[in-house]
N, C-alpha and C. Protein backbone atom coordinates (compact mmCIF):
# COMPACT_ATOMS: atom_id res chain seq x y z
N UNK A 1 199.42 45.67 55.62
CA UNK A 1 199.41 44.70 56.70
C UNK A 1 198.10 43.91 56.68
N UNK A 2 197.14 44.33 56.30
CA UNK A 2 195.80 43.70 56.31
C UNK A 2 195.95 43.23 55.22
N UNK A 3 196.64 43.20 53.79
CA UNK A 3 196.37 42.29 52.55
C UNK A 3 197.56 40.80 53.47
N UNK A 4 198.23 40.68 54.35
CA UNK A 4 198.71 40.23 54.77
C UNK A 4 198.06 39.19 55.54
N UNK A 5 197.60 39.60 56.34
CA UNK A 5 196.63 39.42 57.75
C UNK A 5 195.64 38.42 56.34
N UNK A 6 195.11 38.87 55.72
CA UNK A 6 194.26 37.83 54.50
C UNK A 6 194.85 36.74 53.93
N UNK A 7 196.01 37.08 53.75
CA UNK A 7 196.64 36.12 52.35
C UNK A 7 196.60 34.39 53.71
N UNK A 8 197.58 35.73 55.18
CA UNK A 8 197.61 34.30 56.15
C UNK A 8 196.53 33.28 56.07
N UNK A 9 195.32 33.96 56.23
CA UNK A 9 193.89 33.33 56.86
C UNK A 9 193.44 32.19 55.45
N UNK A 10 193.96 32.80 54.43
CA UNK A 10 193.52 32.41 53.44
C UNK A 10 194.64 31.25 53.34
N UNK A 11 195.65 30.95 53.78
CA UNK A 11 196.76 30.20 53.25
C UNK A 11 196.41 29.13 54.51
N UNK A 12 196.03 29.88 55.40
CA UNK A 12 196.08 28.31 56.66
C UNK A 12 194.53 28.03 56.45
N UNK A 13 193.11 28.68 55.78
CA UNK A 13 191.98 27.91 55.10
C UNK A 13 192.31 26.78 53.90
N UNK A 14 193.22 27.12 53.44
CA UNK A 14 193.94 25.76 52.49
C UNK A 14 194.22 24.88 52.58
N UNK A 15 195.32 25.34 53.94
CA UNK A 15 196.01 24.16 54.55
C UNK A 15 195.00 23.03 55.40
N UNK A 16 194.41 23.72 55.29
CA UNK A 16 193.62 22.73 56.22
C UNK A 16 192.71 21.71 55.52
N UNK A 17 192.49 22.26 54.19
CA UNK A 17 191.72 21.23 52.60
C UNK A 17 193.27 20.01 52.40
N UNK A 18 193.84 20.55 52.44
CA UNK A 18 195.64 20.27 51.16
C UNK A 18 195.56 18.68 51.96
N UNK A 19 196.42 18.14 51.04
CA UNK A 19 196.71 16.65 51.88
C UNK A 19 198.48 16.89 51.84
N UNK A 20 198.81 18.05 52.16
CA UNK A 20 200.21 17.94 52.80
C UNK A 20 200.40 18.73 54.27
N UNK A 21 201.59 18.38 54.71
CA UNK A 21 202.03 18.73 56.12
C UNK A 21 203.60 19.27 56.11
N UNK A 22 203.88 19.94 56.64
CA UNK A 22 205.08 20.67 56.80
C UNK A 22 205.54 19.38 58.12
N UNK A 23 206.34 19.11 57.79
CA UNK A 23 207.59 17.98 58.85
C UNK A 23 208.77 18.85 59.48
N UNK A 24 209.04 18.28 60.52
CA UNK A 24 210.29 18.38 60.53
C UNK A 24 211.23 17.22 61.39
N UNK A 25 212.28 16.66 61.13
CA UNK A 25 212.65 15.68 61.24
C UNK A 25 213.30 15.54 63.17
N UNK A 26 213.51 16.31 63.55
CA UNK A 26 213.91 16.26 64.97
C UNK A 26 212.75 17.11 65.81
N UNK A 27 211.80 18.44 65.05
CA UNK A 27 210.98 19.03 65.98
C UNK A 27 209.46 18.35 65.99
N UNK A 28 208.86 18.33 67.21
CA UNK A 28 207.46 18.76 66.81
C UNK A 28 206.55 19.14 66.16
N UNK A 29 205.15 18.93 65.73
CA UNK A 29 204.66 19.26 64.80
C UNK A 29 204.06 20.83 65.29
N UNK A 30 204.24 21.11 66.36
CA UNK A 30 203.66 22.35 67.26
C UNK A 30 204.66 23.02 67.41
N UNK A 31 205.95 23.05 66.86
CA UNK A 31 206.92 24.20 66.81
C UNK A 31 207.03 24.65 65.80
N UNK A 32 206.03 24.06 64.72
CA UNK A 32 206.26 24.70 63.41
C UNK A 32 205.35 25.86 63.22
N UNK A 33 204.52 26.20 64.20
CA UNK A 33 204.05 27.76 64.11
C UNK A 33 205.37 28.79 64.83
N UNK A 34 205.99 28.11 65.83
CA UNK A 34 206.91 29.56 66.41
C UNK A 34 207.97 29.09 65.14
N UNK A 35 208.24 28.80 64.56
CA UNK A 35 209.25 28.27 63.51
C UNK A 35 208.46 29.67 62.06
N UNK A 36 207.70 29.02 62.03
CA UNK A 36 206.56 30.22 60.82
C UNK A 36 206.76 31.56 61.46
N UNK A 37 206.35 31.88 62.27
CA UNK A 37 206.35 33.03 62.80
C UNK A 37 207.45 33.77 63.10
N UNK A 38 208.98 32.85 63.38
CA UNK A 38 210.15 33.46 63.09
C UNK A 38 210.61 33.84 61.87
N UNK A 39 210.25 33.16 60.76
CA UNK A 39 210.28 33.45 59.68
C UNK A 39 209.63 34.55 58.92
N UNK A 40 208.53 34.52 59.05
CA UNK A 40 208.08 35.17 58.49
C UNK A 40 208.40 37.32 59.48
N UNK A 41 208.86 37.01 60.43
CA UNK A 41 209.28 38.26 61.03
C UNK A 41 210.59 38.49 60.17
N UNK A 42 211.13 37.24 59.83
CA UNK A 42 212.49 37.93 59.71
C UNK A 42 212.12 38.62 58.15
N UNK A 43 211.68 37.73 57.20
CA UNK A 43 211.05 37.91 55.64
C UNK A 43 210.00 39.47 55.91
N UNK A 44 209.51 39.61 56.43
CA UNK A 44 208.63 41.16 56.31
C UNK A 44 210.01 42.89 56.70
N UNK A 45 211.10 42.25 57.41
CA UNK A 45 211.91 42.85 57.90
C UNK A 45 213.02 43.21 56.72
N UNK A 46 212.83 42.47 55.53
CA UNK A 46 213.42 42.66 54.44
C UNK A 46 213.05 43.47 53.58
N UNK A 47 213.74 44.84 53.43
CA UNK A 47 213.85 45.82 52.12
C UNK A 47 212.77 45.87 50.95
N UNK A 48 213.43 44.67 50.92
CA UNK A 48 213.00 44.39 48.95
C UNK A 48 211.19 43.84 49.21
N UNK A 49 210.92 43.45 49.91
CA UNK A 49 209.82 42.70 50.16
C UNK A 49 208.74 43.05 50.90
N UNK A 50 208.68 44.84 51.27
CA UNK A 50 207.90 45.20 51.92
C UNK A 50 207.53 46.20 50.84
N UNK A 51 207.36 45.53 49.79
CA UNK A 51 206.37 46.08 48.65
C UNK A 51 204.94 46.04 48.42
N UNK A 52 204.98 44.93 49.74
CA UNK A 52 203.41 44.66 49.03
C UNK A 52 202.72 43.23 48.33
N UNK A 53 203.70 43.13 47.56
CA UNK A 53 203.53 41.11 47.43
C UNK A 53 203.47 40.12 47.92
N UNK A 54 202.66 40.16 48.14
CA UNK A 54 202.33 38.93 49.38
C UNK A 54 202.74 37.65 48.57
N UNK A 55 202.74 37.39 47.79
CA UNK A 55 203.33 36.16 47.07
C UNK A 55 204.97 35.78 47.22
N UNK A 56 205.38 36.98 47.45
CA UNK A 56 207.16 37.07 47.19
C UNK A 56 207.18 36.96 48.44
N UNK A 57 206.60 37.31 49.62
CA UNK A 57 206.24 37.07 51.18
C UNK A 57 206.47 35.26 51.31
N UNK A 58 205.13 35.10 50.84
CA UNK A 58 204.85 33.89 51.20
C UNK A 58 206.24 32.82 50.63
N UNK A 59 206.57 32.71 49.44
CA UNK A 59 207.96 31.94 48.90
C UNK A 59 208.97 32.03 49.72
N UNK A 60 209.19 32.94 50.35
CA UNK A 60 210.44 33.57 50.98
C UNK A 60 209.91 33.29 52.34
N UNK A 61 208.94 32.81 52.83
CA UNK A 61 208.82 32.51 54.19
C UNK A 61 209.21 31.15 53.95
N UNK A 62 208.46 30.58 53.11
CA UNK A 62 208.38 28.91 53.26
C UNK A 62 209.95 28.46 52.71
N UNK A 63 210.75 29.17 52.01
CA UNK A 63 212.34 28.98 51.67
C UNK A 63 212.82 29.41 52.99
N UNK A 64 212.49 30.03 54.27
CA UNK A 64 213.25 30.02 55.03
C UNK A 64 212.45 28.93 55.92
N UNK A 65 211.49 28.33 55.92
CA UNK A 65 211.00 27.15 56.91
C UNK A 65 211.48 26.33 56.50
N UNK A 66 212.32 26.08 55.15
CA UNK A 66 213.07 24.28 54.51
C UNK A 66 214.60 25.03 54.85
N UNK A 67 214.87 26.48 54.94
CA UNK A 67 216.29 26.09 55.62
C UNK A 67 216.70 26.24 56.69
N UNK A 68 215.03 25.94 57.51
CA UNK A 68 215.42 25.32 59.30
C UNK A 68 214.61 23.96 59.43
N UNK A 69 214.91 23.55 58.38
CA UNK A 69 214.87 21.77 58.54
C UNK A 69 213.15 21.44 58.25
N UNK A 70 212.30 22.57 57.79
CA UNK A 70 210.88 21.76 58.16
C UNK A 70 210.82 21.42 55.81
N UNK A 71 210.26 19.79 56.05
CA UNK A 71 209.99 19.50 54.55
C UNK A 71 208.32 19.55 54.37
N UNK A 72 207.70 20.38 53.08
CA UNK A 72 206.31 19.72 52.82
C UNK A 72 206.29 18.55 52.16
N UNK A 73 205.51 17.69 52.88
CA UNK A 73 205.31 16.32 52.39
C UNK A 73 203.83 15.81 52.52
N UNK A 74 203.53 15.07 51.48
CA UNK A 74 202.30 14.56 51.25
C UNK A 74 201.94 13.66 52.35
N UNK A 75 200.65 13.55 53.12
CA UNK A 75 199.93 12.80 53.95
C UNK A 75 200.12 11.51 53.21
């Protein structure tokens, strides 16, 4: 849970360099954390994926944030 708790801190220190933005076409740009955060509960709640890879974490979160409508797109 703490290589976790890192990879996050380390992935939203990125995001914040990156010149892209997660969209979404009907929500807010401030529902895309309870949007992340549903996701990623449901993705840690999965079998196969509470191995330890935070990489197979992270893919599988952001494949379930594009199939509730949010796109990354360049600034």
């Amino acid at each position: 849970m703490r290589s976790l708790r890192m990879l996050v801190i380390a992935g939203l220190t990125l995001s914040a360099c990156s010149s892209t933005d997660w969209v979404h076409p009907t929500k807010p740009p401030s529902e895309y954390t309870n949007d992340y955060n549903k996701c990623q509960n449901l993705v840690l709640r999965d079998p196969k994926l509470q191995q330890g890879n935070n990489l197979m974490i992270l893919n599988a979160t952001e494949r379930c944030l594009q199939k509730e409508g949010w796109r990354l797109v360049e600034r």
